[in-house]
Protein backbone atom coordinates (compact mmCIF):
# COMPACT_ATOMS: atom_id res chain seq x y z
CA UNK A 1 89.84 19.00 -59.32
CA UNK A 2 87.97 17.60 -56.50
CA UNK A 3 88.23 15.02 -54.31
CA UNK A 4 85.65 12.90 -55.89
CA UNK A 5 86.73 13.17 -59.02
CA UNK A 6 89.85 11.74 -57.75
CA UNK A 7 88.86 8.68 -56.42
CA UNK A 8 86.77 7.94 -59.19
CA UNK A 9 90.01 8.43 -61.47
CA UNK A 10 91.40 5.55 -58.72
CA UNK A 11 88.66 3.32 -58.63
CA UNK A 12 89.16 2.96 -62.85
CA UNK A 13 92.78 2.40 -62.38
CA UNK A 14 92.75 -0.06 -59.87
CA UNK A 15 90.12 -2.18 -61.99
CA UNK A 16 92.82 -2.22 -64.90
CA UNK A 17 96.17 -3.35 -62.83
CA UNK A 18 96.62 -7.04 -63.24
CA UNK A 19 95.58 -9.57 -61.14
CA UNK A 20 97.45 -10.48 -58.30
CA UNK A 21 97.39 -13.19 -55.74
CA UNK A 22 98.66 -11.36 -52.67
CA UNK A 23 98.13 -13.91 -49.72
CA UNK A 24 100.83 -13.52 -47.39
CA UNK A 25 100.63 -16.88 -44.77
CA UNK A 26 102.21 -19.63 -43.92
CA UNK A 27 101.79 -21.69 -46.81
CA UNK A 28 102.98 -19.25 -49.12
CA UNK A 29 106.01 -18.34 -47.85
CA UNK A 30 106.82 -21.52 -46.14
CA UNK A 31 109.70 -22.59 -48.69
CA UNK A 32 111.34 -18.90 -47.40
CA UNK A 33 110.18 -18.55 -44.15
CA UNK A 34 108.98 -21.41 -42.90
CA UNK A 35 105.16 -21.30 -41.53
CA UNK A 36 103.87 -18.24 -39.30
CA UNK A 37 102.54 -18.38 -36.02
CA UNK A 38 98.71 -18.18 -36.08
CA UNK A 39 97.90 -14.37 -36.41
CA UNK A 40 101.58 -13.54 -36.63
CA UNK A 41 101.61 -13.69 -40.97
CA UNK A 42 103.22 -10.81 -42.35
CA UNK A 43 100.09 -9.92 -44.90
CA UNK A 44 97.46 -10.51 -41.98
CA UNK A 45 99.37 -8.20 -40.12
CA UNK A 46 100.36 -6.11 -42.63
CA UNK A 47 96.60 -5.35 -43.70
CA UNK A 48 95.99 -4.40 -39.99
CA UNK A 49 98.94 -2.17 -39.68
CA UNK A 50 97.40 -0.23 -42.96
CA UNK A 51 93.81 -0.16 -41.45
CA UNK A 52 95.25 1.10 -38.38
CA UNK A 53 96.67 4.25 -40.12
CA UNK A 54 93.13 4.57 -41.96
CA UNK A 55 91.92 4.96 -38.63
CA UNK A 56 93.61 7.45 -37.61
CA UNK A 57 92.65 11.35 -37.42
CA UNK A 58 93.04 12.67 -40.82
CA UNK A 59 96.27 14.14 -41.65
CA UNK A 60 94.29 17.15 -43.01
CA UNK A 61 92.20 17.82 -39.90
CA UNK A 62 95.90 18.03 -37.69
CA UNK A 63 98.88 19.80 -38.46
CA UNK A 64 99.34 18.72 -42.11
CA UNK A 65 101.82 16.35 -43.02
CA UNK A 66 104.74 15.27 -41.25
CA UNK A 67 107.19 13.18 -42.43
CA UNK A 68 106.26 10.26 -40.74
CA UNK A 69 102.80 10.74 -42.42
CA UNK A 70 104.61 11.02 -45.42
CA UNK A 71 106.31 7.79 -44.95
CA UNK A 72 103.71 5.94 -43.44
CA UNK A 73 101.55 6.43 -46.54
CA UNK A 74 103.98 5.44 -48.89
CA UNK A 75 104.46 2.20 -47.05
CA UNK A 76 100.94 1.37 -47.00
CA UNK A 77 100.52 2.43 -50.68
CA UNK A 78 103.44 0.28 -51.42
CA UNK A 79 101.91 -2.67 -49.15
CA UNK A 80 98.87 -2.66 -50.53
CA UNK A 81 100.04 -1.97 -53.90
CA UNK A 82 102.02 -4.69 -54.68
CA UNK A 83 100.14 -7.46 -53.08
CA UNK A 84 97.53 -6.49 -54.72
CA UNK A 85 95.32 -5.55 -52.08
CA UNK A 86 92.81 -3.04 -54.56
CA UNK A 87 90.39 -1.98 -52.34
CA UNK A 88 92.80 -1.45 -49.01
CA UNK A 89 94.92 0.30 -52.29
CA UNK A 90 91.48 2.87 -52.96
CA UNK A 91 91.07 3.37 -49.37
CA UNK A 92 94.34 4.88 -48.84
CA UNK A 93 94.53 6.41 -51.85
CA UNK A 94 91.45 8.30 -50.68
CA UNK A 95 93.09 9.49 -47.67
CA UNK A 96 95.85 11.38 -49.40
CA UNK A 97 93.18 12.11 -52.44
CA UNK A 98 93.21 15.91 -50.92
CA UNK A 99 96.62 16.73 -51.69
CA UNK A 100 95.48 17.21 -55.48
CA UNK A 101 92.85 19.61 -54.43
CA UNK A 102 93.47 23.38 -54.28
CA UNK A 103 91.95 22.92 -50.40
CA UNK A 104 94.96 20.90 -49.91
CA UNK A 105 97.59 23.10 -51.18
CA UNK A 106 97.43 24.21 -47.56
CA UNK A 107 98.72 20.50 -45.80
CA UNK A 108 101.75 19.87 -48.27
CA UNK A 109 105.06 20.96 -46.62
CA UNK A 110 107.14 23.25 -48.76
CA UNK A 111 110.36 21.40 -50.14
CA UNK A 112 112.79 23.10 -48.26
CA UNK A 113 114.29 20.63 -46.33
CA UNK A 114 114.45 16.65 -46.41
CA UNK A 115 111.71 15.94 -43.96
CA UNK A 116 109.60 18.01 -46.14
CA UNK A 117 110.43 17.00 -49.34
CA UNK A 118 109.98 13.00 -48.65
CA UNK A 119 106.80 13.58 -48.70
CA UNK A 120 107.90 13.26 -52.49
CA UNK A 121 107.77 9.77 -51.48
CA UNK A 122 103.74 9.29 -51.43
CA UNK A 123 102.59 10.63 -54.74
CA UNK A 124 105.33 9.18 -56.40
CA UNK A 125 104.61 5.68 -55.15
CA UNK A 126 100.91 6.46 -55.54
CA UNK A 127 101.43 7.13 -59.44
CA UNK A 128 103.63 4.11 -59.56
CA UNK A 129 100.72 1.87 -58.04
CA UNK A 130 97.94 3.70 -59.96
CA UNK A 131 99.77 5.11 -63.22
CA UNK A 132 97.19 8.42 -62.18
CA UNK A 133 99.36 11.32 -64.25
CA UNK A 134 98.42 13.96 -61.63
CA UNK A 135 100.39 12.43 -58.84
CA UNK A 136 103.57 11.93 -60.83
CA UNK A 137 103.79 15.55 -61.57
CA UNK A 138 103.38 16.27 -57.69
CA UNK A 139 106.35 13.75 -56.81
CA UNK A 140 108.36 14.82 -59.57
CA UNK A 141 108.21 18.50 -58.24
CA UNK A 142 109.58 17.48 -55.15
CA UNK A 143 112.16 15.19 -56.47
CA UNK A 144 113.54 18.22 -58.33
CA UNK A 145 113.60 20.44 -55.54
CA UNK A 146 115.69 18.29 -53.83
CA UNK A 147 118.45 19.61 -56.02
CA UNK A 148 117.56 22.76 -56.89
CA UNK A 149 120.46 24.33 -56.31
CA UNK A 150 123.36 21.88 -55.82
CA UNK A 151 126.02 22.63 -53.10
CA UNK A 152 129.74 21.07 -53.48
CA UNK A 153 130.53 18.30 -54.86
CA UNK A 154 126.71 17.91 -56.91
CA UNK A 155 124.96 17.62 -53.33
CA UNK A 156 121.75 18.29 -52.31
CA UNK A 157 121.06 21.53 -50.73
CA UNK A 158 119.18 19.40 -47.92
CA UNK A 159 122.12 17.41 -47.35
CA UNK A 160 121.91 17.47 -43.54
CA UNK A 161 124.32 14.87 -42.11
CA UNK A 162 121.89 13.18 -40.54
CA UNK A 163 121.24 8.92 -40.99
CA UNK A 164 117.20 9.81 -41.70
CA UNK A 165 118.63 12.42 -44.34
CA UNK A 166 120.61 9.57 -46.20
CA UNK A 167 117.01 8.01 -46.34
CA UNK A 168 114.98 10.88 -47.07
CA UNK A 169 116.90 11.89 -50.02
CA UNK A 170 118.31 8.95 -51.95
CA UNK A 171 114.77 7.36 -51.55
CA UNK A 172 112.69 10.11 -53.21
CA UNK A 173 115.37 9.78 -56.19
CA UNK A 174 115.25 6.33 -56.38
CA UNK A 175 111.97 6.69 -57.40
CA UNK A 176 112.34 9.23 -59.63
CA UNK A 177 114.52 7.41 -61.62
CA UNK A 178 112.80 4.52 -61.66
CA UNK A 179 109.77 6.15 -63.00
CA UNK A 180 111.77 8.08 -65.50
CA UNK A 181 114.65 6.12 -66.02
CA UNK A 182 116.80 9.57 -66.31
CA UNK A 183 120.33 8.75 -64.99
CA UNK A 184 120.97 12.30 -63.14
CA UNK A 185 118.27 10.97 -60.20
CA UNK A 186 120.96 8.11 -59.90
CA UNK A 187 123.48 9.91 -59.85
CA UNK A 188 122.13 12.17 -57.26
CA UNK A 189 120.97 8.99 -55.20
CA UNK A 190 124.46 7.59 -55.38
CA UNK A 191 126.51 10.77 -54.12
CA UNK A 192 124.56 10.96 -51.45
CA UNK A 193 125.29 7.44 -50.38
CA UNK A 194 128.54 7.08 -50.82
CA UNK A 195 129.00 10.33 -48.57
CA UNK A 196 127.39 8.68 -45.84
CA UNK A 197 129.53 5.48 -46.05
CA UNK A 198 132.61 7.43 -46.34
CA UNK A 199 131.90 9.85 -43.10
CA UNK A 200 129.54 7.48 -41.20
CA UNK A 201 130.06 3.64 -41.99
CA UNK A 202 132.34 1.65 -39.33
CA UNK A 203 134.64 -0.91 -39.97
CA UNK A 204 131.96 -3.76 -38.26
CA UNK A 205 129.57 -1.93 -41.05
CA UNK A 206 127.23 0.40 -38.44
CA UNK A 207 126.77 3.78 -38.80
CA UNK A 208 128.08 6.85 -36.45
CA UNK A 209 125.15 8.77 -35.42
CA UNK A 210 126.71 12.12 -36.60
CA UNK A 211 129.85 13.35 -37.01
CA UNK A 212 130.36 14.25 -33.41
CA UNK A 213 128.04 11.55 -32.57
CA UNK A 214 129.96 8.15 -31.90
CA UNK A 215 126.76 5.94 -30.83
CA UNK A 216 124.90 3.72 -32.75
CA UNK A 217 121.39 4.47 -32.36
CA UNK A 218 119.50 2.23 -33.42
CA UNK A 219 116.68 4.16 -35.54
CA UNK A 220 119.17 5.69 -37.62
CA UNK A 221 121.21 2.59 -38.33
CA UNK A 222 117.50 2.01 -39.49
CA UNK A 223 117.17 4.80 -41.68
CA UNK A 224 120.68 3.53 -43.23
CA UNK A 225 119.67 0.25 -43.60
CA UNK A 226 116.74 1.68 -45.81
CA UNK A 227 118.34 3.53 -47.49
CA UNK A 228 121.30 1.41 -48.68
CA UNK A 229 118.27 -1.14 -49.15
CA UNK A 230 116.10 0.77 -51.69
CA UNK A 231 119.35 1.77 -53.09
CA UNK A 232 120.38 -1.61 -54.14
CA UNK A 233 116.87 -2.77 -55.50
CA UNK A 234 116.12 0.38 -57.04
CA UNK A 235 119.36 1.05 -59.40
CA UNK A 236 120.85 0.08 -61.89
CA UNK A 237 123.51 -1.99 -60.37
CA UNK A 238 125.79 -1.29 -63.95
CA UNK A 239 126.29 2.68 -62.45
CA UNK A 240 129.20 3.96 -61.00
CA UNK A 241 129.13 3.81 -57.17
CA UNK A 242 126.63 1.01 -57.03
CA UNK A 243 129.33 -1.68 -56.22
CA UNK A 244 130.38 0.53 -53.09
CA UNK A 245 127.00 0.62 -51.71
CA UNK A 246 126.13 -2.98 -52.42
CA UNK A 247 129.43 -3.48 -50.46
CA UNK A 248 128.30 -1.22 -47.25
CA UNK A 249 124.92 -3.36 -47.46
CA UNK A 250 125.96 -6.21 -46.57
CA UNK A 251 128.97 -4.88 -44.58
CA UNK A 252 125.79 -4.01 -42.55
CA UNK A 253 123.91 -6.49 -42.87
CA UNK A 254 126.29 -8.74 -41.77
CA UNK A 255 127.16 -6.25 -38.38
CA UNK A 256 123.41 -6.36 -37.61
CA UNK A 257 123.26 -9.94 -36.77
CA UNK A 258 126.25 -9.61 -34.09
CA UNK A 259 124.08 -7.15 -32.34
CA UNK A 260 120.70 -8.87 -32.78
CA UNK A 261 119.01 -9.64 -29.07
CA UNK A 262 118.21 -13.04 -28.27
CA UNK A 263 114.65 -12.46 -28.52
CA UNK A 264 114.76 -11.42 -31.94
CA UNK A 265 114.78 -7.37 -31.17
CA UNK A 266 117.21 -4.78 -31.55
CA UNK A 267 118.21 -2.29 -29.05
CA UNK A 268 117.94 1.72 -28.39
CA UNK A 269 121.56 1.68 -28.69
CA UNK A 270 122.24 -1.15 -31.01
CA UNK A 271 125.63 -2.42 -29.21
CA UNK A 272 124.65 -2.24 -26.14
CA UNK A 273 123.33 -4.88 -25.01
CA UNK A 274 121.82 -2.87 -21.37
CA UNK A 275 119.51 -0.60 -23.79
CA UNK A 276 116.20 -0.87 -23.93
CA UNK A 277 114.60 -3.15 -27.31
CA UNK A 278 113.16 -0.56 -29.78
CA UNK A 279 111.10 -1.41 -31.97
CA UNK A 280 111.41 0.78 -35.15
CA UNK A 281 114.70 -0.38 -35.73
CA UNK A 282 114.02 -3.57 -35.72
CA UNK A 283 111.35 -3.42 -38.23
CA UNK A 284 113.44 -1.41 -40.52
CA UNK A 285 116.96 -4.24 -40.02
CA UNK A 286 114.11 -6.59 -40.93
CA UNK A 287 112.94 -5.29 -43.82
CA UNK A 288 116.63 -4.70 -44.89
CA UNK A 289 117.61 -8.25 -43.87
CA UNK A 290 114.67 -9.78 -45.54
CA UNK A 291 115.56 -7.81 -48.59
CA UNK A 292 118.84 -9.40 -48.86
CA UNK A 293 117.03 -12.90 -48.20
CA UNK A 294 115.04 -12.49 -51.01
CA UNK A 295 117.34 -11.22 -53.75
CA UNK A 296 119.88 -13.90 -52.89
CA UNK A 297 122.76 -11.16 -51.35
CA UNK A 298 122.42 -12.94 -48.45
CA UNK A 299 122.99 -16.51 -47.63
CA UNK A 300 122.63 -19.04 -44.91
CA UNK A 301 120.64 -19.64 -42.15
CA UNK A 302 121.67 -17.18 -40.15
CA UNK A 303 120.32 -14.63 -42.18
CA UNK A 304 116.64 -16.59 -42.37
CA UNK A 305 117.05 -16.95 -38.62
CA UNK A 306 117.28 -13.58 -37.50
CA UNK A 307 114.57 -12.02 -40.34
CA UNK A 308 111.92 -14.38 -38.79
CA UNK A 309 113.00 -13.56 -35.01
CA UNK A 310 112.92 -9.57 -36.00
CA UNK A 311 109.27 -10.60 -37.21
CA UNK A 312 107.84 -12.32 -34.52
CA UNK A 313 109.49 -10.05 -31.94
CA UNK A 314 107.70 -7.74 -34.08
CA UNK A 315 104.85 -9.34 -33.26
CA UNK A 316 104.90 -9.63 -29.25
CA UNK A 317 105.11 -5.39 -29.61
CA UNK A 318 101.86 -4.91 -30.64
CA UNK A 319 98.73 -4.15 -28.87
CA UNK A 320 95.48 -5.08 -29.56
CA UNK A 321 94.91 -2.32 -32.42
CA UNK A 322 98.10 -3.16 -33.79
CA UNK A 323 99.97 0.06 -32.74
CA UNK A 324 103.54 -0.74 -32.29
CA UNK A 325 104.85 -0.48 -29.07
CA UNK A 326 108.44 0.85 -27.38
CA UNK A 327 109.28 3.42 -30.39
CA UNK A 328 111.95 5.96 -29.67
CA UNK A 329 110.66 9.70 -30.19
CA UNK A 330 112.66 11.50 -31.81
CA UNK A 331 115.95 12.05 -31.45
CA UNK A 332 118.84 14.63 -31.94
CA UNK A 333 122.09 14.27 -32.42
CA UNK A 334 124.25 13.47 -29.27
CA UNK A 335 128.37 12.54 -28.76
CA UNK A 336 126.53 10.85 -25.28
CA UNK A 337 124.80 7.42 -24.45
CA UNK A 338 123.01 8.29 -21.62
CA UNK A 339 121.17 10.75 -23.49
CA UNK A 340 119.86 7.95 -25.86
CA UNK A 341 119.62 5.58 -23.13
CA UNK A 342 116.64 8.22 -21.89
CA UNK A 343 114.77 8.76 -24.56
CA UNK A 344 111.28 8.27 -24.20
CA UNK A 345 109.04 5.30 -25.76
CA UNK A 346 105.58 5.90 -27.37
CA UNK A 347 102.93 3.31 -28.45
CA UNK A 348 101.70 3.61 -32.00
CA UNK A 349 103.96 6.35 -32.73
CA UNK A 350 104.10 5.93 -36.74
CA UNK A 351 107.95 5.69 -37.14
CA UNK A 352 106.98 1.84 -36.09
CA UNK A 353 103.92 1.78 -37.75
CA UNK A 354 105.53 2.51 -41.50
CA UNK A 355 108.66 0.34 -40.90
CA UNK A 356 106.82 -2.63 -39.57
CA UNK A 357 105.13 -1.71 -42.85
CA UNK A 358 107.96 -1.78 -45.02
CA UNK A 359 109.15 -5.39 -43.21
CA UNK A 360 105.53 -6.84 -43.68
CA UNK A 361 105.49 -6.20 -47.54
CA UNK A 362 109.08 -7.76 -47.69
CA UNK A 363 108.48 -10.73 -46.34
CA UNK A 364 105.46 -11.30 -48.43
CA UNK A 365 107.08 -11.49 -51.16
């Protein structure tokens, strides 16, 4: 199939999904929120985040995908997606539209490990936005791999003991669940989890680094957060294990506002309050918090108060092409806090570009 085929398939799907008002200001979300800061509105600055990655050198022409390409798309198909932003929707549709051409066999990783196989992430959200058949079947290949061959205990084979990896696979099986409603991607969603939280969850409700690892660092407290996040909105809170994670969710949630900087950020090393504000992390214990906000787990103030701070500290960190600034590169494990202390910051680097993403689409709605 080619490319143009493709979008043409899009451009008659996105003409039949219903009509949505997507308008993210300060009017709208005023009885949440309160109003926005002129130019600070999560959907104005949503949409720019999304252009900015449109901008950007094509996937394609680089390396292939990464996962943070992977992720970034599916946050900007999901943004656009469900405000119903159609032709922003198209447009990055037609970025990834190569993947379902034999020319891109070549760019999608193998599904070997997890920051391959969340790339799962992007087709499936793109067939849950579009309903086009061809991406589902992509995703769903992925989604499977992830458990190809089961280590102990019904594990994935990925299972890497890493905070991202808690992310990267209960995530992709959230959504294939959702999409097929077939319990065993809940299942596998909720082992996962509830691994984590037993070897990794603290009794103020952060997360360990690593086994060996006793630092809170603050981008994989943010994958956590994510993924305990999409856990509780995406299943079926009648299945065994849900309870426990709904529990470590707003264990967390509730630990994340003790460590919240004044200015709204949170920090390299999320207890200490000498490291450095990072950005990703914030945007991802936004988008967590803001979850919570809007389901009604949350209550109080308190809760409001620090979502809106995360945003507009947000805010201050972007430059005038809306590339995030201060994101951690990334990291390794490390039983040593100088050694996260020193990481190095980038501007635009996409981990903050997708989770600033995933906060922006949040708070819209």
């Amino acid at each position: 199939m080619t490319v143009r085929r493709y979008c043409l398939l899009l451009l008659v799907s996105v003409m039949l999904l219903s009509l949505r008002v997507a308008v993210c200001g300060a009017a709208t979300t005023a009885g949440t929120w309160g109003p926005w800061p002129k130019g600070d509105a999560p959907g104005t600055v949503g949409v720019k985040l999304v252009r900015n990655l449109l901008a950007r050198k094509h996937f394609a022409m680089a390396h292939g995908f990464s996962y943070m390409e992977s992720c970034a798309g599916y946050a900007a198909a999901r943004f656009t997606g469900s405000l119903g932003h159609k032709r922003l929707l198209a447009a990055v549709v037609k970025r990834y539209a190569v993947i379902l051409t034999r020319r891109g066999r070549k760019y999608i990783p193998p599904p070997v490990n997890v920051d391959n196989s969340v790339f799962g992430l992007l087709p499936l959200e793109i067939y849950q936005q579009t309903g086009l058949k061809p991406y589902l079947k992509l995703g769903m290949r992925f989604a499977n791999a992830q458990w190809n061959k089961p280590i102990a205990g019904k594990l994935s084979p990925e299972t890497n003991y890493y905070l991202d990896g808690a992310f990267k696979l209960a995530a992709v099986q959230i959504h294939a669940w959702q999409i097929t409603h077939k319990q065993r991607y809940a299942r596998r969603a909720i082992r996962e989890l509830l691994l984590f939280i037993r070897d990794f969850q603290q009794p103020d409700g952060l997360f360990f680094h690593g086994i060996k690892a006793h630092v809170y660092w603050g981008r994989g407290d943010g994958w956590m957060a994510s993924a305990l996040t999409e856990a509780v909105t995406g299943l079926p809170a009648t299945m065994p294990g849900y309870g426990k994670i709904m529990k470590s969710y707003k264990a967390m949630m509730a630990g994340l506002l003790t460590y919240q900087a004044k200015d709204g950020m949170w920090r390299q090393v999320v207890n200490d309050p000498k490291a450095w504000n990072e950005s990703s992390c914030t945007g991802m214990f936004t988008y967590a918090l803001a979850t919570g906000v809007n389901h009604g787990w949350l209550h109080g103030k308190k809760y409001r108060t620090a979502v809106k701070k995360g945003w507009l500290a947000l805010c201050r960190h972007l430059d005038s092409k809306y590339n995030v600034r201060d994101v951690c590169i990334l990291t390794e494990h490390a039983n040593n806090w100088g050694y996260y202390l020193s990481r190095p910051k980038q501007t635009g680097n996409l981990h903050g570009q997708f989770s600033m993403m995933w906060a922006a689409r949040e708070l819209c709605r």
